[in-house]
Protein backbone atom coordinates (compact mmCIF):
# COMPACT_ATOMS: atom_id res chain seq x y z
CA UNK A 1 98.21 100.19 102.63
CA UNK A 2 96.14 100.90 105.52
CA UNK A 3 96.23 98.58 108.98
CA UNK A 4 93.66 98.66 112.15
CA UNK A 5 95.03 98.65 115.18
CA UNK A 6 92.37 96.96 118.17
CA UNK A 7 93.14 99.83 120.54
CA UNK A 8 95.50 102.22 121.99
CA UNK A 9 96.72 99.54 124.51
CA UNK A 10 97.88 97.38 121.18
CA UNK A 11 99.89 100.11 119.68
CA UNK A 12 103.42 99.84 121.13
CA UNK A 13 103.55 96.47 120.09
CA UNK A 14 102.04 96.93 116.55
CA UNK A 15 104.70 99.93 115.94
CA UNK A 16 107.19 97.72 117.01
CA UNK A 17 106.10 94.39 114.91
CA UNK A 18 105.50 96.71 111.73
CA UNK A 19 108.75 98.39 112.12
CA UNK A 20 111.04 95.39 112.03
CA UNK A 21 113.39 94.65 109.14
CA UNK A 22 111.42 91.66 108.40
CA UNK A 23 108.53 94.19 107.13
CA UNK A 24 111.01 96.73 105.42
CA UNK A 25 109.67 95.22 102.04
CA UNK A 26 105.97 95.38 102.85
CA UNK A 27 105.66 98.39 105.15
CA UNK A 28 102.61 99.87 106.39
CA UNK A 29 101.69 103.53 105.45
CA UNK A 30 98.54 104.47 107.70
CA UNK A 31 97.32 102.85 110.73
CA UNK A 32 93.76 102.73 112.13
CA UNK A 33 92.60 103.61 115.74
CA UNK A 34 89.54 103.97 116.90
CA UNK A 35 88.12 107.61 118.36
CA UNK A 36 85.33 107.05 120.51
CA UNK A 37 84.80 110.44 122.62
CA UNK A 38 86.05 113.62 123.37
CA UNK A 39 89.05 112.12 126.21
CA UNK A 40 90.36 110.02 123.25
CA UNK A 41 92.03 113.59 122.02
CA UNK A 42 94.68 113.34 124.73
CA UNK A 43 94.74 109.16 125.08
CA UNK A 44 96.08 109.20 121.20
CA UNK A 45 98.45 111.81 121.50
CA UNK A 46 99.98 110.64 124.88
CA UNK A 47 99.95 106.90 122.78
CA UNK A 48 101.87 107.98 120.34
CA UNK A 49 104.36 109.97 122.27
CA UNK A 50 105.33 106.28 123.55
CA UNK A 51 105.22 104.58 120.26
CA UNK A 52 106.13 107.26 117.73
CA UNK A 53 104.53 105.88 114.44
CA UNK A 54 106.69 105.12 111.54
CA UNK A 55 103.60 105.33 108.90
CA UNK A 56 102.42 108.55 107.19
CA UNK A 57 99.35 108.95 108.15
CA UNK A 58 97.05 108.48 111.30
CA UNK A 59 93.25 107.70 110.71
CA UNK A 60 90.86 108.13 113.31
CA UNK A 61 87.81 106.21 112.99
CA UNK A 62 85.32 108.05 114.57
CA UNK A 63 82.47 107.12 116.39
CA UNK A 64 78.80 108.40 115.39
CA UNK A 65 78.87 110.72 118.37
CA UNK A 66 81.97 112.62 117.87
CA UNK A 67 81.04 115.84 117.59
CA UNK A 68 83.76 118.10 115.84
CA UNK A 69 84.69 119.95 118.71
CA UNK A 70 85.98 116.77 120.50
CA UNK A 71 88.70 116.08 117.79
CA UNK A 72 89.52 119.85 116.95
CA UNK A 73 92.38 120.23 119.71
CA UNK A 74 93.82 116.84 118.42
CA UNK A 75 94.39 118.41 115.02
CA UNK A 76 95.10 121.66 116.09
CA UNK A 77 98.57 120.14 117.35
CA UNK A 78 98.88 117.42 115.10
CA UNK A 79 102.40 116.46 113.91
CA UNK A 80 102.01 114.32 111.10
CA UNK A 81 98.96 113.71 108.67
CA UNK A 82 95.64 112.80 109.67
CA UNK A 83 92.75 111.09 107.95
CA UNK A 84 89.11 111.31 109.56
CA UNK A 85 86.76 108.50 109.10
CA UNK A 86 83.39 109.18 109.52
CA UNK A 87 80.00 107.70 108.11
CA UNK A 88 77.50 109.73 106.18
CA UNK A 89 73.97 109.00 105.29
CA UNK A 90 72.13 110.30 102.12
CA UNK A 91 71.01 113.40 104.02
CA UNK A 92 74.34 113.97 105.25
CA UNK A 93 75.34 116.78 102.74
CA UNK A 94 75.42 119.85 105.94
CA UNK A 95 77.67 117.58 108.28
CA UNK A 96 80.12 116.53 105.20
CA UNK A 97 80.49 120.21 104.77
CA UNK A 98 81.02 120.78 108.68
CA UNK A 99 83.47 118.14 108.82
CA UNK A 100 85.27 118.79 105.38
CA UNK A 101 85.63 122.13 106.47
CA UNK A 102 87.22 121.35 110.03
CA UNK A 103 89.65 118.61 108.11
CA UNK A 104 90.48 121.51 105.76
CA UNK A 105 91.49 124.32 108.65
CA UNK A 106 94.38 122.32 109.69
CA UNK A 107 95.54 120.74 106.54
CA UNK A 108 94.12 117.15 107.23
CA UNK A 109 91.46 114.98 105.55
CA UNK A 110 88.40 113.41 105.80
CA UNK A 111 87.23 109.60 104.67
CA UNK A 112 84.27 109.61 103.65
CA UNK A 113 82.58 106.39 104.30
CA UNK A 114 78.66 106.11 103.08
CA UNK A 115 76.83 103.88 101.19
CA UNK A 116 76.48 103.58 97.07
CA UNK A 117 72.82 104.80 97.54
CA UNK A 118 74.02 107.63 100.28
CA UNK A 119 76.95 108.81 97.52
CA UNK A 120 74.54 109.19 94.74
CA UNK A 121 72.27 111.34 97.13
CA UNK A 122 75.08 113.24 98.14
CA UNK A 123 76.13 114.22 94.29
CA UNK A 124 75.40 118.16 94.06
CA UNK A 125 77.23 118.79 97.91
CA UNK A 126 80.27 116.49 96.73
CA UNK A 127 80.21 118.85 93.43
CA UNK A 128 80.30 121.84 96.06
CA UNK A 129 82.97 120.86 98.28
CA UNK A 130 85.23 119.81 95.51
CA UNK A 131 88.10 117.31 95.81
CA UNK A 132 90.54 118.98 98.22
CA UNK A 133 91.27 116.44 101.58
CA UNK A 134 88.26 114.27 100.71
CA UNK A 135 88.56 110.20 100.66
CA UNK A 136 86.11 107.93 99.33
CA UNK A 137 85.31 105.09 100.89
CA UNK A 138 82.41 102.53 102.42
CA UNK A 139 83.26 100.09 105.38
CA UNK A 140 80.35 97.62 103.90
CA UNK A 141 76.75 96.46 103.64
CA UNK A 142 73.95 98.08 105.96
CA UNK A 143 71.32 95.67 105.32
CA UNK A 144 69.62 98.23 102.22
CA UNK A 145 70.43 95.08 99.46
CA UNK A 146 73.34 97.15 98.41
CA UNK A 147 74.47 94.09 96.62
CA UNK A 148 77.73 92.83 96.09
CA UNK A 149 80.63 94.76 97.46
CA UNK A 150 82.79 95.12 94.03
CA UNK A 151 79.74 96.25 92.50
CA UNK A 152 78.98 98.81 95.59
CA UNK A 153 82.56 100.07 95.40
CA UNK A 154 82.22 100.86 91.23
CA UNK A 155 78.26 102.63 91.72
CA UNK A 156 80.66 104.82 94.38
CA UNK A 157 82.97 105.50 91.78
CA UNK A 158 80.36 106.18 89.44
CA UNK A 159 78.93 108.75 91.43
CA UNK A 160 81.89 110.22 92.36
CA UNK A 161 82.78 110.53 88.43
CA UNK A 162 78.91 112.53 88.32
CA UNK A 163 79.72 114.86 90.92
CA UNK A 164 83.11 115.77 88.62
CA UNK A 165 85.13 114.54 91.82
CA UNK A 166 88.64 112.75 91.01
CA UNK A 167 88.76 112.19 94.87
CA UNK A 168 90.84 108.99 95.78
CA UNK A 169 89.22 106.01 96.85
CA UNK A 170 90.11 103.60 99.96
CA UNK A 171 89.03 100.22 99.68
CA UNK A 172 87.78 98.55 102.79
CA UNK A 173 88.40 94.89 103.25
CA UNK A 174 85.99 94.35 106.70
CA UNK A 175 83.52 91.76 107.81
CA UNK A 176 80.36 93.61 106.25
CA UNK A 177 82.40 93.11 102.79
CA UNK A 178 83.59 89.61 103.78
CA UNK A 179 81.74 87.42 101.05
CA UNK A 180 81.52 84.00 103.21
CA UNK A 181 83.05 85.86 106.41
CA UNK A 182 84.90 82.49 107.20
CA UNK A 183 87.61 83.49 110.22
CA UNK A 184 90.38 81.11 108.62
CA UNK A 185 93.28 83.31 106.78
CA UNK A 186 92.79 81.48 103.80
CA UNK A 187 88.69 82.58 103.76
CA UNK A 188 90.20 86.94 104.25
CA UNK A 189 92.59 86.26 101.64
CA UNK A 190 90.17 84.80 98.75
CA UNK A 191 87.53 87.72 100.38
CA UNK A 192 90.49 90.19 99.75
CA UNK A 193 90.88 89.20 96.31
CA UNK A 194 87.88 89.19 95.16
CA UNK A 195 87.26 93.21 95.91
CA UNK A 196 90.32 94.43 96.17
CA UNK A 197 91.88 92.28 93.61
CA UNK A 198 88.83 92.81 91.13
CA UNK A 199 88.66 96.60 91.77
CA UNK A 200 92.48 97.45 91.22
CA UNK A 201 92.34 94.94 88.33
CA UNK A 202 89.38 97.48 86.93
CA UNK A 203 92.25 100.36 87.43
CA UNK A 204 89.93 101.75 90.61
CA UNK A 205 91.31 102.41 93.92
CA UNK A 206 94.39 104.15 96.06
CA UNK A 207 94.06 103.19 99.36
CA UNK A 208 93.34 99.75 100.82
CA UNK A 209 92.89 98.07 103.74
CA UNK A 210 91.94 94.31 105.14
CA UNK A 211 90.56 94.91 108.51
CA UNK A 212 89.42 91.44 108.96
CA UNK A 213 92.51 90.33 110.34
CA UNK A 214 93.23 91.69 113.76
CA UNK A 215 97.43 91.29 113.60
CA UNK A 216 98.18 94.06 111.89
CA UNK A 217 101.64 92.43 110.65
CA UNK A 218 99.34 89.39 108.98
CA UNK A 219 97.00 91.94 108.03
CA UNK A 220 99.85 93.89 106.03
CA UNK A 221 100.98 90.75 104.19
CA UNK A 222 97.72 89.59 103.12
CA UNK A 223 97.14 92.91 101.57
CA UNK A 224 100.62 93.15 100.08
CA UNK A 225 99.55 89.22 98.70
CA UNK A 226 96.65 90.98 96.91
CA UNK A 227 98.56 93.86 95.63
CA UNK A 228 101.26 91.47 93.69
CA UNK A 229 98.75 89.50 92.26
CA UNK A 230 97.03 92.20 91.03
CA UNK A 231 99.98 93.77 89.77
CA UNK A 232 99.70 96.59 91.24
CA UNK A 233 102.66 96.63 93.72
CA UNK A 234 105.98 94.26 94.05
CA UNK A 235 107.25 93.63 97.04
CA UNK A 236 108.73 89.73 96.44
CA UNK A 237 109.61 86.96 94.02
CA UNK A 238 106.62 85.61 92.24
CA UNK A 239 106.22 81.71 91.00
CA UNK A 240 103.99 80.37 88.96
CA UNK A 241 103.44 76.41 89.08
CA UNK A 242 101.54 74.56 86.94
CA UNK A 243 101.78 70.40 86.64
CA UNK A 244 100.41 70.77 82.96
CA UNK A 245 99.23 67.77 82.15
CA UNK A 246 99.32 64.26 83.19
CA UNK A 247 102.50 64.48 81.36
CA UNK A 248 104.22 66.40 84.27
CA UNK A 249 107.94 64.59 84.60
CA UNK A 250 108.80 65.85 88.17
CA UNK A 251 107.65 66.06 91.69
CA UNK A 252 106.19 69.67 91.13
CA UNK A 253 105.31 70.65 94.51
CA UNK A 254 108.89 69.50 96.11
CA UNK A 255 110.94 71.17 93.25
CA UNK A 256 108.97 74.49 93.24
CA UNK A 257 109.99 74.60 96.83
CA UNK A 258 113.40 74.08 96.00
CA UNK A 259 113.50 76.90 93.74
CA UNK A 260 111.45 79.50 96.03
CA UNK A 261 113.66 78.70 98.64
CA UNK A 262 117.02 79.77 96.73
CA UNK A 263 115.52 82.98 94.82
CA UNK A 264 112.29 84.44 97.00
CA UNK A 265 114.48 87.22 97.76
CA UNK A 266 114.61 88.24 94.28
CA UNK A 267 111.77 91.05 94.69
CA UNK A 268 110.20 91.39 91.23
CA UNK A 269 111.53 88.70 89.14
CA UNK A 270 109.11 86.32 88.23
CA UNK A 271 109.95 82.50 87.94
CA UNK A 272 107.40 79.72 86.27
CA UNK A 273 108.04 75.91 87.18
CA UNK A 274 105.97 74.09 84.65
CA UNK A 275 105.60 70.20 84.34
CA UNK A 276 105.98 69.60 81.04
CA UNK A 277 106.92 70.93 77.77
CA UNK A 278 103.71 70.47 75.83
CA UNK A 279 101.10 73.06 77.77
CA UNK A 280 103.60 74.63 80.10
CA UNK A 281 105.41 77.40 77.76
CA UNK A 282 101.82 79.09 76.72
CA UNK A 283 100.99 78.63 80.60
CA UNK A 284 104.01 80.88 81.41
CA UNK A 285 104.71 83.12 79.13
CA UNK A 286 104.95 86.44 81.35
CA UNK A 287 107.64 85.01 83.40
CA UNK A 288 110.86 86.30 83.04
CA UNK A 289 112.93 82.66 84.05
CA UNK A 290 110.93 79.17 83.36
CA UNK A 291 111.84 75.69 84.36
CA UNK A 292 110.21 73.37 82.35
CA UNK A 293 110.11 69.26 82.01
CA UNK A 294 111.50 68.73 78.43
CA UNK A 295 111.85 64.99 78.80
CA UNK A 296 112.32 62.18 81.73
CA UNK A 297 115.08 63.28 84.03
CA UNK A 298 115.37 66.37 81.87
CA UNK A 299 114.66 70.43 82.20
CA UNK A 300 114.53 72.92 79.78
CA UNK A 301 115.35 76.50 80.82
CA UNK A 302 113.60 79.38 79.41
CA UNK A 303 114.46 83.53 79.22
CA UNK A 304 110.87 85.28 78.81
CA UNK A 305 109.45 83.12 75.97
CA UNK A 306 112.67 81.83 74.87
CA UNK A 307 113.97 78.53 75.23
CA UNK A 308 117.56 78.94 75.70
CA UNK A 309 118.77 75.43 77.56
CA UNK A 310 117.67 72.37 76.74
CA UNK A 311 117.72 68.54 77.85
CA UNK A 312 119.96 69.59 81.13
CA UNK A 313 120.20 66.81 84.09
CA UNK A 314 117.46 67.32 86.42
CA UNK A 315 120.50 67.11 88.92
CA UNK A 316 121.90 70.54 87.73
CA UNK A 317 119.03 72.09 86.59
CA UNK A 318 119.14 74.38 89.72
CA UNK A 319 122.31 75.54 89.53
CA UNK A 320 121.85 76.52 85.94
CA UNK A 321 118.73 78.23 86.65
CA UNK A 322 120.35 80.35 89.07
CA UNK A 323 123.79 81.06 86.49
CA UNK A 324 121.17 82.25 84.06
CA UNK A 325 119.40 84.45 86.36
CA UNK A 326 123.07 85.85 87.22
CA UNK A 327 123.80 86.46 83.78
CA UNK A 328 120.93 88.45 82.69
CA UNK A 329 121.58 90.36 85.92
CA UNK A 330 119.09 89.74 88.18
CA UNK A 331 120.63 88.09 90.70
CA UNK A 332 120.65 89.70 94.28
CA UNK A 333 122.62 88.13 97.63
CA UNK A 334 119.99 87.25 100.14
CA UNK A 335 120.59 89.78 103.21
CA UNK A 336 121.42 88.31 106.49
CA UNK A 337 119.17 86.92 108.56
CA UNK A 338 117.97 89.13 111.07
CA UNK A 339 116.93 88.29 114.68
């Protein structure tokens, strides 16, 4: 998980807000700044000698007129790892090797962001630079018709997979990939899921950004959002709610809440609050705990696809769903709340 920072004058208070306890669950592991000319190889440094990063990685975005001598006596002294993002055209193939090479010397990396037609064109220098340090990735459309942007991202992998390169790809969540480009959080998150979701769904991509939301501690839970839906990384409690049917014999939206608000800290477990007992145990059979409407005033529990309680008072139907989550031992105290 990759967040932009807007500039070196944000950073203090990004390291801070990413380094609370609040995020320990959902941390950031590279952050983003922007690298726009040569003096930019002291600003950073001095930046981060203020607001020591916590993440693993630094990635400089680099600006089209960055010539590799301006970022050489950054990386020459360079504590921790750094990742440099630079675009690449189709006739790029000398400059990749100039810049692979420079990455290379001082045990860093390079991001290579270009186009699906620019990767395909740059399949026999790819082959010749091999796999060591590079990243693959594309920060979105450049008015060519490059279509849409999960199809972009697997024609990149495709070429990649030509050019016998295994090299890890970083998928870019920004406002060329935005589908509808809507500013709301809902509109990044649906935009988010759709290529990020449908990509690591496909079993395609390692790294992954949303750069469409400027606070990077929003930006870092949207992305985590998309990672647990996609399965591909747990960081809380998961519910699934479903009404069922006109059958449904509870206030669904008021009793999931209930629920989420006594076990969200269970990271990993997930817990299915279905309306009724006719469609709702096919609805949520991957859970691990359900709580399903068995008759008027009346829940049935389940374990996986088991139903192991049934016809209990809606009035203690909580309690027991929580002794049942104790007793097949999954049951963790919240932690204190933290200021």
């Amino acid at each position: 998980m990759i967040v932009r920072i807007p500039s070196l004058d944000d950073l203090g208070q990004a390291v801070g807000d990413l380094a609370s306890h609040r995020m320990k669950d959902t941390p950031a592991e590279g952050l983003i700044l922007a690298f726009r000319e040569a003096a930019d190889a002291l600003r950073i440094p001095e930046a981060l000698e203020k607001s020591p990063i916590a993440a693993s990685f630094l990635v400089l975005d680099l600006a089209p007129s960055v010539a590799p001598a301006d970022v050489e006596p950054l990386l020459s002294k360079a504590k921790g790892r750094i990742v440099l993002l630079r675009a690449f055209s189709g006739e790029s193939g000398p400059d990749l090797a100039l810049w692979a090479a420079l990455a290379r010397k001082f045990g860093h990396f390079l991001a290579v962001d270009a186009s699906p037609d620019s990767y395909e064109a740059l399949t026999g220098a790819l082959g010749k630079l091999g796999d060591k340090g590079l990243i693959a990735t594309w920060s979105g459309y450049t008015g060519t018709g490059t279509g849409h942007p999960v199809g972009a991202y697997r024609r990149i992998v495709q070429a990649l997979r030509q050019a016998g390169s295994a090299a890890p790809v970083w998928i870019r969540n920004t406002a060329r990939t935005a589908v509808r480009g809507d500013n709301s959080f809902l509109s990044r998150l649906i935009d988010a899921s759709f290529l990020t979701g449908s990509l690591l769904c496909d079993g395609l991509g390692d790294l992954v950004s949303i750069e469409t939301e400027a606070d990077p501690v929003r930006s870092t839970r949207l992305s985590y959002n998309v990672l647990q839906g996609a399965g591909a990384r747990v960081s809380k409690a998961e519910f699934v709610a479903c009404p069922s049917c006109g059958r449904t014999l509870f206030d669904l939206q008021t009793t999931t809440q209930r629920i989420r608000a006594q076990t969200g800290h269970l990271k990993g477990v997930k817990i299915a609050i279905m309306g009724c007992i006719v469609n709702g145990p096919g609805e949520m059979a991957d859970a691990d705990f359900g709580y399903v409407g068995g008759a008027p005033g009346k829940i049935n529990l389940y374990v996986g696809k088991q139903c192991v309680q049934y016809n209990i008072p809606q009035a203690e139907a909580d309690a027991r769903l929580m002794a049942l989550i104790k007793e097949h031992n999954k049951w963790t105290e919240p932690e204190p709340a933290h200021a």
